[in-house]
N, C-alpha and C. Protein backbone atom coordinates (compact mmCIF):
# COMPACT_ATOMS: atom_id res chain seq x y z
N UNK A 1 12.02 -3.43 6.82
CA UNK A 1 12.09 -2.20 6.07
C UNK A 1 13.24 -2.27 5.08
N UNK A 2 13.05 -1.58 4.36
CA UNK A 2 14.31 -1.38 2.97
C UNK A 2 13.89 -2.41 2.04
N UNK A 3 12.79 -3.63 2.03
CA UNK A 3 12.69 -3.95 0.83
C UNK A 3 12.46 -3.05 -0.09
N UNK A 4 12.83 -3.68 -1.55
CA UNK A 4 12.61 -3.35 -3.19
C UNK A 4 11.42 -4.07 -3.66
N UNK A 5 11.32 -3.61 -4.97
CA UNK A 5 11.25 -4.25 -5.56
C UNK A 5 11.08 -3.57 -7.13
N UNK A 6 12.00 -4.02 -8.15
CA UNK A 6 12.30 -3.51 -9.51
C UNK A 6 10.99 -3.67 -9.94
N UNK A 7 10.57 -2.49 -10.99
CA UNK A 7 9.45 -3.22 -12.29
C UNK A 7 10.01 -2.64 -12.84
N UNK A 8 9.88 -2.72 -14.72
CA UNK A 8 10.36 -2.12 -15.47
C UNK A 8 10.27 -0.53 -15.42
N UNK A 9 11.15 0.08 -15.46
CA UNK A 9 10.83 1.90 -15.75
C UNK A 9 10.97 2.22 -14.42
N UNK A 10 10.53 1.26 -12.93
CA UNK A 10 9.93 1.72 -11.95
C UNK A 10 10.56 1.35 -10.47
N UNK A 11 11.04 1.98 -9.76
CA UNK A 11 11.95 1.26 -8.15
C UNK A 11 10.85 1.68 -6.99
N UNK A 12 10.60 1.05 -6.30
CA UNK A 12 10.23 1.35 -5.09
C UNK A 12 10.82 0.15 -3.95
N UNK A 13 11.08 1.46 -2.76
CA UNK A 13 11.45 1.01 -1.56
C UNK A 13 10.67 1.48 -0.22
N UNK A 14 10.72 0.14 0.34
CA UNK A 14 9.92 0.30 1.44
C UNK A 14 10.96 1.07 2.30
N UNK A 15 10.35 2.35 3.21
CA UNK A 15 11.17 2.59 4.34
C UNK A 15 10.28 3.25 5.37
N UNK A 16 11.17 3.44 6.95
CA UNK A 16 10.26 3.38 7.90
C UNK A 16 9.22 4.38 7.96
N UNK A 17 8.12 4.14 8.64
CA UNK A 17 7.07 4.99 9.02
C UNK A 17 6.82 4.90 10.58
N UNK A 18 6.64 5.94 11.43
CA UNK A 18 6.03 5.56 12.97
C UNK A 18 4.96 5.84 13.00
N UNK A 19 4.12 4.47 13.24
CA UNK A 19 3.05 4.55 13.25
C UNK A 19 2.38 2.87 14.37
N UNK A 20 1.28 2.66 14.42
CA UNK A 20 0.87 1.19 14.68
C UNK A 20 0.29 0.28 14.24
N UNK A 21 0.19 -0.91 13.71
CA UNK A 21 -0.98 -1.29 13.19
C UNK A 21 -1.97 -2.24 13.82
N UNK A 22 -3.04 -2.85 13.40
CA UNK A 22 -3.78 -3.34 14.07
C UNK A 22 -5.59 -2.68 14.22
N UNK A 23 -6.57 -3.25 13.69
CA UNK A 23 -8.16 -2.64 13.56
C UNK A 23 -8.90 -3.36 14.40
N UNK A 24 -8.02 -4.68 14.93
CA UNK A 24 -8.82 -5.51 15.97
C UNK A 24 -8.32 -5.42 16.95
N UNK A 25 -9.08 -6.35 17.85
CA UNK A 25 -8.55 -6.77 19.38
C UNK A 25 -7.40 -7.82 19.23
N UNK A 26 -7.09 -8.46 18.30
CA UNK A 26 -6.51 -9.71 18.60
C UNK A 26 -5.05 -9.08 17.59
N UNK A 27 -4.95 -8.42 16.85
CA UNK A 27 -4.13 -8.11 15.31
C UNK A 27 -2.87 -6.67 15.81
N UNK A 28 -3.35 -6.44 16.45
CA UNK A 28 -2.29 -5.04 16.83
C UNK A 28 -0.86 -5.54 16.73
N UNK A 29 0.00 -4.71 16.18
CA UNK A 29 1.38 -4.59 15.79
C UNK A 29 1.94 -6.14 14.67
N UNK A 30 0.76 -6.46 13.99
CA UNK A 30 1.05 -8.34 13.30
C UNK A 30 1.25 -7.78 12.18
N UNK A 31 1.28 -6.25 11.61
CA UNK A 31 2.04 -5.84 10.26
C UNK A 31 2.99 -4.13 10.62
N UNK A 32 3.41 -4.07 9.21
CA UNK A 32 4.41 -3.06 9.78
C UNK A 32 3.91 -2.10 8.77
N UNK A 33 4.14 -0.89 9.45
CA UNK A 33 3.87 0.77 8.79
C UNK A 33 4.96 0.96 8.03
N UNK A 34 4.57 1.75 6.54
CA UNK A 34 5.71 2.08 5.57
C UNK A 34 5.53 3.59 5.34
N UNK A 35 6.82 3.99 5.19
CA UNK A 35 7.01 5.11 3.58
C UNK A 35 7.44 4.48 3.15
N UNK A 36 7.72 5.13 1.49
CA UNK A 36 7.92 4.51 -0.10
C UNK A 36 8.76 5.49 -0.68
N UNK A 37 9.69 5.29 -0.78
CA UNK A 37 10.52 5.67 -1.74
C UNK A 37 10.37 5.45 -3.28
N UNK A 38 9.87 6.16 -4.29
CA UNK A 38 9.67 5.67 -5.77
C UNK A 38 10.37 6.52 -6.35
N UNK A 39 11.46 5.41 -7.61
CA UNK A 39 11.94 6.34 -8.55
C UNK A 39 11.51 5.79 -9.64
N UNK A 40 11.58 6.61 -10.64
CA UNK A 40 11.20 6.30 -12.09
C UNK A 40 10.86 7.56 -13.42
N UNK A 41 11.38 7.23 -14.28
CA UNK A 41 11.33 8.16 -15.35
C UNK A 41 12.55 9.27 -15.36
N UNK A 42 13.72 8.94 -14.42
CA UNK A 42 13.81 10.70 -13.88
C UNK A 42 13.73 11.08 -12.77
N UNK A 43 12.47 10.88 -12.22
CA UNK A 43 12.20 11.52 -11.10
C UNK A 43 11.96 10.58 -9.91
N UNK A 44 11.78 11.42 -8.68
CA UNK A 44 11.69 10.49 -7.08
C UNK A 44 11.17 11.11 -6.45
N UNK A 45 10.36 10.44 -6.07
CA UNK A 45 8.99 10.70 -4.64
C UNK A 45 9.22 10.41 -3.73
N UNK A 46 8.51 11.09 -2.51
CA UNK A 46 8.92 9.95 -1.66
C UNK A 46 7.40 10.25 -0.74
N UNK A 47 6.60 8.84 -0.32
CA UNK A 47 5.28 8.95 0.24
C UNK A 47 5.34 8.62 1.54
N UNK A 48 5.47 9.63 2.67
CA UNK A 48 5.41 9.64 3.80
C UNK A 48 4.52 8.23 4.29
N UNK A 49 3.35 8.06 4.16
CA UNK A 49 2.41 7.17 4.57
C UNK A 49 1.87 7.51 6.26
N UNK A 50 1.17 7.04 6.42
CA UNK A 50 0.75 7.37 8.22
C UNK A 50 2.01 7.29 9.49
N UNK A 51 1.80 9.00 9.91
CA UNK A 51 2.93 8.49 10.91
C UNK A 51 3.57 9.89 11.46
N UNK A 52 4.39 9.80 12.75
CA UNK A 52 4.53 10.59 13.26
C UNK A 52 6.00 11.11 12.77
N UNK A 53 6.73 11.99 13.23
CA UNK A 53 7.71 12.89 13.50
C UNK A 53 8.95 12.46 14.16
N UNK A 54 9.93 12.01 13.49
CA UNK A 54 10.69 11.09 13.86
C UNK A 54 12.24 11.83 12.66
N UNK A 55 13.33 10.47 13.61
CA UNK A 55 14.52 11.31 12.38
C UNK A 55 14.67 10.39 10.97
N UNK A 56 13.90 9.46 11.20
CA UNK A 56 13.98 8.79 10.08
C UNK A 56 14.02 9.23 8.75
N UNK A 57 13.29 10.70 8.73
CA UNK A 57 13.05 11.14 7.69
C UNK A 57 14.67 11.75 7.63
N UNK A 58 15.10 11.98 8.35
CA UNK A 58 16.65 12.85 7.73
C UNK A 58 17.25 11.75 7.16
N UNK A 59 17.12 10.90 7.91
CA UNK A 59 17.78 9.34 7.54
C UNK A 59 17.70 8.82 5.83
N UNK A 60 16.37 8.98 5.60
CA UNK A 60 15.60 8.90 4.07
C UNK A 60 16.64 9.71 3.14
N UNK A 61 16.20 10.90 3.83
CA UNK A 61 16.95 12.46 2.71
C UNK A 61 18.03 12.04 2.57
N UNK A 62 19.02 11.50 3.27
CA UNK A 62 20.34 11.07 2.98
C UNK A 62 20.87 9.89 1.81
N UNK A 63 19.75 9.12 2.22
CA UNK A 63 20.12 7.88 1.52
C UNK A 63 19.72 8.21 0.07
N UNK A 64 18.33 8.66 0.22
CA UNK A 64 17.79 8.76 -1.39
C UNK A 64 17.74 10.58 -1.76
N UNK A 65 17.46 11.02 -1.02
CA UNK A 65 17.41 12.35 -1.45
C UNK A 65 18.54 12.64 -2.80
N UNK A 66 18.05 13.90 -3.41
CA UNK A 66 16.63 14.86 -2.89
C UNK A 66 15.70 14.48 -4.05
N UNK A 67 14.13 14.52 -3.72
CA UNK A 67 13.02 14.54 -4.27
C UNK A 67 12.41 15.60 -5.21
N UNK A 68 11.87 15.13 -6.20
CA UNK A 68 11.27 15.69 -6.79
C UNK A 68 10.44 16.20 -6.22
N UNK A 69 8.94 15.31 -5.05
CA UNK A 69 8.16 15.49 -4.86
C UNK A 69 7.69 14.94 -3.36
N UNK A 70 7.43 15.12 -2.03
CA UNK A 70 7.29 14.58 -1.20
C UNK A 70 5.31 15.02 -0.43
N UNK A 71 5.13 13.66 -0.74
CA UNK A 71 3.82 13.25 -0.62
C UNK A 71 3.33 12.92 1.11
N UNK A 72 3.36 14.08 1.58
CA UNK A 72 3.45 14.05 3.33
C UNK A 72 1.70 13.68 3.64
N UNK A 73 1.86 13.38 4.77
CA UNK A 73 1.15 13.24 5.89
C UNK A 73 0.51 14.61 6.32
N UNK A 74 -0.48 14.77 6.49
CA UNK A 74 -1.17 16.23 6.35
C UNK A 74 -2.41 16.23 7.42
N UNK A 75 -2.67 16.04 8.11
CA UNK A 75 -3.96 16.28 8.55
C UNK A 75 -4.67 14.94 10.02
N UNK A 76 -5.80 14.86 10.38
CA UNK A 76 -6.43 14.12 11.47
C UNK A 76 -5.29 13.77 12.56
N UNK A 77 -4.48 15.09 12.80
CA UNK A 77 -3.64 14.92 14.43
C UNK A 77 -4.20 15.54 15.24
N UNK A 78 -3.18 15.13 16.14
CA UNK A 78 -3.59 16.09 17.90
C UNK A 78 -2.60 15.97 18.33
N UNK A 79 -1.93 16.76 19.33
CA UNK A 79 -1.02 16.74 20.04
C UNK A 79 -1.09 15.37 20.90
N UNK A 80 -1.90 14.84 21.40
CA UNK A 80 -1.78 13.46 21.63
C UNK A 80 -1.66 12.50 20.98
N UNK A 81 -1.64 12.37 19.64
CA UNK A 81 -1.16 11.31 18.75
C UNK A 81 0.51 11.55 18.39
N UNK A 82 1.05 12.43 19.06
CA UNK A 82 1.85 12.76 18.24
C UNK A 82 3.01 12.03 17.71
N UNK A 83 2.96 10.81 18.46
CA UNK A 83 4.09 9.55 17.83
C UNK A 83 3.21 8.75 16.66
N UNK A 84 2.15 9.25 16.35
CA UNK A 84 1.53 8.50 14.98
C UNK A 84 0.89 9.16 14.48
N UNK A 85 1.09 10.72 14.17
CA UNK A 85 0.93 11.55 13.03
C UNK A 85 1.33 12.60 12.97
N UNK A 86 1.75 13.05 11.90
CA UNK A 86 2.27 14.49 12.01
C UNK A 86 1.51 15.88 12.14
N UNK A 87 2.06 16.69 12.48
CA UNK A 87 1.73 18.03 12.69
C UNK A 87 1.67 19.03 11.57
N UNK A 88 0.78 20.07 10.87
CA UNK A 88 0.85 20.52 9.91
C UNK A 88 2.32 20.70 9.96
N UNK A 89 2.96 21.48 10.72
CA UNK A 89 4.12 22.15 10.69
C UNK A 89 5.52 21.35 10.61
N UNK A 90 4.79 20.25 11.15
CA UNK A 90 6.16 18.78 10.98
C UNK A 90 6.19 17.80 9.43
N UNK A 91 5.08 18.11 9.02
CA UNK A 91 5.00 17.72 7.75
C UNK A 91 5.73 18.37 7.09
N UNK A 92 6.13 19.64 6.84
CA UNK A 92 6.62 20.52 6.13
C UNK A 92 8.60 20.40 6.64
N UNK A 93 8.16 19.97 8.04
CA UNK A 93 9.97 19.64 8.46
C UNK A 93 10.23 18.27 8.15
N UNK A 94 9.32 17.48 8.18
CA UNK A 94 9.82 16.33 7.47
C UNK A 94 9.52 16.48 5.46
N UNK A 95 9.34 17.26 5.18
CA UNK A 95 9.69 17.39 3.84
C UNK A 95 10.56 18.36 3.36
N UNK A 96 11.36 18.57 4.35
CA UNK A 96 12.31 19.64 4.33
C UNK A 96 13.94 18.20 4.53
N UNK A 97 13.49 17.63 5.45
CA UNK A 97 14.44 16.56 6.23
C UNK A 97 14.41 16.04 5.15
N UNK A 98 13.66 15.24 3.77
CA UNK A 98 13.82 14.41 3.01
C UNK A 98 14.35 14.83 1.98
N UNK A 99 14.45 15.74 2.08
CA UNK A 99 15.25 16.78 1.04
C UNK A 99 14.13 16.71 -0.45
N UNK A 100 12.96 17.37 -0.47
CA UNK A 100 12.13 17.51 -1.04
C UNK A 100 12.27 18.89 -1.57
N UNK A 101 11.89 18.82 -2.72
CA UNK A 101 11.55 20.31 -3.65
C UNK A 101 10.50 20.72 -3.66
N UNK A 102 9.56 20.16 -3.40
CA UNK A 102 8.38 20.54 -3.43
C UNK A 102 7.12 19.36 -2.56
N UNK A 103 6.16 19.73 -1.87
CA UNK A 103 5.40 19.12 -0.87
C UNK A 103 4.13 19.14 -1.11
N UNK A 104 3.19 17.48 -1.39
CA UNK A 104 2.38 17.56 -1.04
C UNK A 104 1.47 17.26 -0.20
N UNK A 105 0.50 18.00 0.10
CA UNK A 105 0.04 17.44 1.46
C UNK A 105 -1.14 16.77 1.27
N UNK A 106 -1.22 15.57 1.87
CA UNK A 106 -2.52 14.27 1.94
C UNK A 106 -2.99 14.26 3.21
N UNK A 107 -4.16 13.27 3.23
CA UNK A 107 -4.69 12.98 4.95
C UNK A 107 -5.30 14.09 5.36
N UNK A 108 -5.88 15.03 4.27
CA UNK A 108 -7.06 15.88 4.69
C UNK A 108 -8.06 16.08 3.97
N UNK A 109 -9.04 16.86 4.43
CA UNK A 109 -10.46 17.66 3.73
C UNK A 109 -11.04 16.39 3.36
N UNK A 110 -10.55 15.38 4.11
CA UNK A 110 -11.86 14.40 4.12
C UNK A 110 -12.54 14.03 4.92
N UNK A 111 -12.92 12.65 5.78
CA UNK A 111 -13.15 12.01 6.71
C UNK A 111 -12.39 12.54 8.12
N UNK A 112 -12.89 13.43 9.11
CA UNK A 112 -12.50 13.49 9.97
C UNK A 112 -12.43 12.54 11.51
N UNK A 113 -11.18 12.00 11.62
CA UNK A 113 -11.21 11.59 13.58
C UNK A 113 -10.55 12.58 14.00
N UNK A 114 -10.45 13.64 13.63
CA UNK A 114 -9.42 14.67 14.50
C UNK A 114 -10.98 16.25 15.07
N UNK A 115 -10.21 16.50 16.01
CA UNK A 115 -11.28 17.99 16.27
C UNK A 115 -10.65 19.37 15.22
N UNK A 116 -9.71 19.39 14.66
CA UNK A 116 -9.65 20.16 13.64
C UNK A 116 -10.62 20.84 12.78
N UNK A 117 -10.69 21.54 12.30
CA UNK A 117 -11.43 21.74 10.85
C UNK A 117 -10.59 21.74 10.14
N UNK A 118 -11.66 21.09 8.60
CA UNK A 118 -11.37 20.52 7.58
C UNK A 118 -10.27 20.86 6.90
N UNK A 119 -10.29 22.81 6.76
CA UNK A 119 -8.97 23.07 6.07
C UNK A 119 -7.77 23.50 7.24
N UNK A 120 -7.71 23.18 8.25
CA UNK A 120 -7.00 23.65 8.91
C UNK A 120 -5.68 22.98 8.38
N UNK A 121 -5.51 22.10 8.14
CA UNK A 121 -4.05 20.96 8.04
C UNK A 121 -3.23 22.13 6.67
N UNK A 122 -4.19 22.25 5.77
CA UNK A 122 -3.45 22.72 4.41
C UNK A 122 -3.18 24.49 4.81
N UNK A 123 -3.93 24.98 5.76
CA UNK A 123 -3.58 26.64 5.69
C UNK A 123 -2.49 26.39 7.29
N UNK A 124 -2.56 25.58 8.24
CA UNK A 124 -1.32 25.57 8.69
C UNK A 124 0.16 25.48 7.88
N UNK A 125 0.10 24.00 6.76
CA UNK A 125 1.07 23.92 6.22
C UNK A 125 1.31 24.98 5.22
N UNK A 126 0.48 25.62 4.41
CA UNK A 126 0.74 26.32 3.65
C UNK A 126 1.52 27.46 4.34
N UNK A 127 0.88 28.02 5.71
CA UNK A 127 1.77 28.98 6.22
C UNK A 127 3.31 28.79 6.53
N UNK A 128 3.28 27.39 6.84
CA UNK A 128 4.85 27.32 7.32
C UNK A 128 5.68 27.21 6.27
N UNK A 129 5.13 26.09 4.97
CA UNK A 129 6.08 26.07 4.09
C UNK A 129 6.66 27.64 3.10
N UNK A 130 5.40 28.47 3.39
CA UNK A 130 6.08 29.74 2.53
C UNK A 130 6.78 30.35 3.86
N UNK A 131 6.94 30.37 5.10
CA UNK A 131 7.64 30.73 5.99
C UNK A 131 9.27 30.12 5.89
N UNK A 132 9.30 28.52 5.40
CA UNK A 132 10.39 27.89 5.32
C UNK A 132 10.78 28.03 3.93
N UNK A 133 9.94 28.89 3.04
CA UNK A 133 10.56 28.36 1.49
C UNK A 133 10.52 27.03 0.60
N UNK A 134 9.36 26.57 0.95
CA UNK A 134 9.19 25.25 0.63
C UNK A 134 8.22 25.19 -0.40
N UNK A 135 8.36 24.80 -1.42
CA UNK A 135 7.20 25.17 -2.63
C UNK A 135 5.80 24.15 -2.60
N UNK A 136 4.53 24.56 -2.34
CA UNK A 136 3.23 23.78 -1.79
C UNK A 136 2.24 23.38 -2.95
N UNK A 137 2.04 22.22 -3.18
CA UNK A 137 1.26 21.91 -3.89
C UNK A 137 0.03 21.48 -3.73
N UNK A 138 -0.78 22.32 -4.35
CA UNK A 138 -1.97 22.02 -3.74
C UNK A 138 -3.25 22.21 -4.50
N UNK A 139 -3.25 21.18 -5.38
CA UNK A 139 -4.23 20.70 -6.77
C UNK A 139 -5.66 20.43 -6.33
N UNK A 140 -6.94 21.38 -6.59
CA UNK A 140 -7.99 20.41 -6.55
C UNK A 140 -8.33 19.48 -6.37
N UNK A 141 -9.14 19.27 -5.63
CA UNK A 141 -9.37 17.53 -5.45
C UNK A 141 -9.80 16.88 -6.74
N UNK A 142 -8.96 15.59 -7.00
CA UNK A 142 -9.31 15.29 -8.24
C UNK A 142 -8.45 15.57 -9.20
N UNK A 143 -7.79 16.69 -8.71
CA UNK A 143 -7.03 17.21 -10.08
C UNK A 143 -6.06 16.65 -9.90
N UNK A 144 -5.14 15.96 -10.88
CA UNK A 144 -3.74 15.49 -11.71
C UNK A 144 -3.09 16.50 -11.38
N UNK A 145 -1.84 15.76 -11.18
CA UNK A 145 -0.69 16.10 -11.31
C UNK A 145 0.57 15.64 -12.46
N UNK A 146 1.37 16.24 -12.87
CA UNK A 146 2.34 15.75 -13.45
C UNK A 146 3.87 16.36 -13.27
N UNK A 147 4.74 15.83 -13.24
CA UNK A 147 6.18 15.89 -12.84
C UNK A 147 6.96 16.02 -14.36
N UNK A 148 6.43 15.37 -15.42
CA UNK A 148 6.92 14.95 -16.97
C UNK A 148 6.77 16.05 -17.76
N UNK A 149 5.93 17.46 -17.22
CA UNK A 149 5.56 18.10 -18.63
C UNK A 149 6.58 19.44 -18.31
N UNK A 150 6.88 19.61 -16.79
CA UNK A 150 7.96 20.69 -16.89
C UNK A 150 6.89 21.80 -16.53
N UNK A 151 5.77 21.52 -16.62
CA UNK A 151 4.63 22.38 -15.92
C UNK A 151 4.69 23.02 -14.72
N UNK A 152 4.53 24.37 -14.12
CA UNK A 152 4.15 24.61 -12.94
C UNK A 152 3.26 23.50 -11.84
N UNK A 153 3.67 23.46 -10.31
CA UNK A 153 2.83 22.19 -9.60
C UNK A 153 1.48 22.99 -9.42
N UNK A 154 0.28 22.86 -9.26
CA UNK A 154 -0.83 23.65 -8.88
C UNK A 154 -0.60 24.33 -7.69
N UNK A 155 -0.62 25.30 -6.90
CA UNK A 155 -0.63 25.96 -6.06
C UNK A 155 -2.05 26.63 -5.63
N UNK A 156 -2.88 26.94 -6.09
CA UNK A 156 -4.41 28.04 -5.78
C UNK A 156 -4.73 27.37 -4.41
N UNK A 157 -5.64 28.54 -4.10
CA UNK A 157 -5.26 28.12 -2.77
C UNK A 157 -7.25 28.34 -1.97
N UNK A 158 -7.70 27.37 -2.98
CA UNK A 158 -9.27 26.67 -2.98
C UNK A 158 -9.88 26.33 -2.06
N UNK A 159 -9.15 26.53 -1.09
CA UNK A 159 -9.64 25.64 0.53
C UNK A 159 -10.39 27.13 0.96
N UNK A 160 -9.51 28.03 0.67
CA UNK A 160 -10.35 29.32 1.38
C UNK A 160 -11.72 29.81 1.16
C-alpha cells in the first residue's frame, strides 16, 4: 500500500481497503484490496473501493485530507459481511473520517448479492448524511459530474 504513481496533471495513491480477494478455489488473498487517493487540477478524491469499516480511513483524512469529493462504498452489505463492506451509515462515517466535503455513494441500484432493496443503500445514507451535515451527491445514473465548473453537486433525490 502507499504506492504512486505521477502522470502529468495527475497523482494517485494506492491506500488501504478491508476487504479479500480471490474468485477461485486456488487464488484467495494472491492480490491486495485498494482505496485511491487522486489529486489533480486542484482538487482530491478519494475512492473508497470495496471494503469494510475500519480506522484506516481516519488514517487517510490525516495524511491527505480534506477532499473535495469522497467516492464511498454504498450498498450489497449485511451485518455479516461487515469486515468487507460498509454500512449505509458507515459510509457516511468513513466520509466524514476522510475528511470529505462532500459524498458519493457507489455499489448500488444495480446487481444485487445483498437482501436489501435496491434503493435502500442511498435513502439510508442520504438520511444520515443530512443528520451528520454531510453534503450527498446523488446524480442520475449516467449523469456527469464535475468538480471544475464551481457548479452545484446533483443532489435530486430520483430513487424515490
Amino acid at each position: 500500500m502507499g504506492d504512486s504513481i505521477q502522470l502529468p496533471g495527475l497523482l494517485l495513491v494506492s491506500q488501504p481497503a478491508r476487504h479479500y480477494a480471490g474468485r477461485g478455489l486456488t487464488n484467495r488473498n494472491s492480490t491486495f484490496w485498494s482505496s485511491w487517493v487522486i489529486m489533480g487540477g486542484g482538487k482530491r478524491l478519494f475512492y473508497s473501493g470495496d471494503g469494510g469499516y475500519g480506522d484506516h480511513f481516519q488514517a487517510i483524512g490525516a495524511k491527505y485530507g480534506p477532499f473535495d469529493l469522497a467516492i464511498m462504498e454504498c450498498g450489497q452489505y449485511n451485518k455479516n459481511w461487515a469486515h468487507i463492506h460498509l454500512m449505509p451509515e458507515e459510509s457516511v462515517q468513513a466520509a466524514l473520517d476522510v475528511r470529505a466535503r462532500a459524498m458519493l455513494p457507489v455499489h448500488w441500484g444495480a446487481f444485487s448479492e445483498a437482501l436489501h432493496a435496491w434503493n435502500e443503500p442511498v435513502r439510508r445514507a442520504s438520511a444520515e448524511a443530512t443528520r451528520r451535515q454531510l453534503l450527498l451527491a446523488t446524480p442520475e445514473l449516467g449523469q456527469p459530474i464535475r468538480l471544475d465548473t464551481g457548479e452545484p453537486l446533483p443532489q435530486q433525490r430520483w430513487w424515490e
